[in-house]
Protein backbone atom coordinates (compact mmCIF):
# COMPACT_ATOMS: atom_id res chain seq x y z
CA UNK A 1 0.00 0.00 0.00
CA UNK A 2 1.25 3.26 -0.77
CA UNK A 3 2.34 5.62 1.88
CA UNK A 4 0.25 8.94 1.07
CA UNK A 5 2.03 11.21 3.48
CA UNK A 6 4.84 11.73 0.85
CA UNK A 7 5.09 14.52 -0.97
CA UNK A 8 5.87 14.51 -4.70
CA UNK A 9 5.90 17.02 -7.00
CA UNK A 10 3.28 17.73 -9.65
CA UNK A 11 3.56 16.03 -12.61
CA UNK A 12 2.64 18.51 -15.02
CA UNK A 13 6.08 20.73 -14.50
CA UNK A 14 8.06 18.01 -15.96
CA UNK A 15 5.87 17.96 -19.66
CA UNK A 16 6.87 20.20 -22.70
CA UNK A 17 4.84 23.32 -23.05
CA UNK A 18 3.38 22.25 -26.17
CA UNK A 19 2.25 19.02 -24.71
CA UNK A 20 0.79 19.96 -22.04
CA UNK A 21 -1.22 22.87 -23.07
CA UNK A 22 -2.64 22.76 -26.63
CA UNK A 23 -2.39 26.58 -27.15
CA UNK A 24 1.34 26.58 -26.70
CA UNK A 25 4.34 26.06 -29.87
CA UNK A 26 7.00 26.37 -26.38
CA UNK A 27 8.84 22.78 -26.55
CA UNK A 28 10.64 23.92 -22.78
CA UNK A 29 9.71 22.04 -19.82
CA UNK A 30 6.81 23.33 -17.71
CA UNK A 31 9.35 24.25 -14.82
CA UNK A 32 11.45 25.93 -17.36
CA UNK A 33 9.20 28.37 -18.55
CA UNK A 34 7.47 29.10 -15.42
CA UNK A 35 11.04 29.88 -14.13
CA UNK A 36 11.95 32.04 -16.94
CA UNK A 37 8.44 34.01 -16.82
CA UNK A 38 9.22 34.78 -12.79
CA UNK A 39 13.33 35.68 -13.62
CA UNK A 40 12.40 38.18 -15.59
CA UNK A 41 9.70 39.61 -13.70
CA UNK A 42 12.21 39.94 -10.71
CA UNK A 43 14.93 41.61 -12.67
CA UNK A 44 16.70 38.11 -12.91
CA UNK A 45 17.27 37.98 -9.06
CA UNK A 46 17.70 33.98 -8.66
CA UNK A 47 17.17 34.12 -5.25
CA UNK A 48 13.54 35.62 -5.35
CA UNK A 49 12.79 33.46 -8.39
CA UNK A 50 13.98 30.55 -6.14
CA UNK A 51 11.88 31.18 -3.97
CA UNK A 52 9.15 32.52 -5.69
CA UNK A 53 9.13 28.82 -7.12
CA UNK A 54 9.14 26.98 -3.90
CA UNK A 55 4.94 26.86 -3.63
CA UNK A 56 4.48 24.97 -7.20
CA UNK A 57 6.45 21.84 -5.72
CA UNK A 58 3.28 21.54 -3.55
CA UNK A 59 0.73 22.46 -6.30
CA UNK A 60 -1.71 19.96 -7.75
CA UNK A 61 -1.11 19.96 -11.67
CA UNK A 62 -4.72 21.32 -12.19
CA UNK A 63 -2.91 24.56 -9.69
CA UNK A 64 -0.18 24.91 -12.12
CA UNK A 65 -2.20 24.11 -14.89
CA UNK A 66 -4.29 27.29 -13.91
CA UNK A 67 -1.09 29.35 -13.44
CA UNK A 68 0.07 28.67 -16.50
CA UNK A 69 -2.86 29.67 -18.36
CA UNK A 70 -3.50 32.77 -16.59
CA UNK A 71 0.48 34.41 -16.32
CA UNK A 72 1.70 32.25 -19.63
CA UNK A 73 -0.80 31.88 -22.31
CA UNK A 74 -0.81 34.69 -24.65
């Protein structure tokens, strides 16, 4: 039986863009681009964008999923 206290990460932020969301062409990981969206909103400070990251490792994939579409779709 599987132990459901543990943690893991959601699976959606290790698909490509483009095959996770039909509206996107972007063949980087999930994680990728949601990093490289928050870098460059904090002036490429690593250490805020590390952080800033920190609360999708906990996400469900429909929470990213809804991230994703509202700060990344065009």
């Amino acid at each position: 039986m599987a132990d459901k206290s543990i943690q893991t990460e959601p699976d959606i932020l290790n698909l490509r863009m483009n095959e996770a969301f039909d509206w996107s062409n972007d063949k980087n990981i999930v994680r990728d681009a949601i990093w490289n969206h928050i870098i460059e909103a904090n002036a490429h400070d690593t250490i805020k964008t590390e952080e800033a990251m920190k609360p999708f490792l906990n996400y469900t994939d429909d929470q990213v999923r809804d991230w994703v579409e509202k700060n990344l779709k065009n």
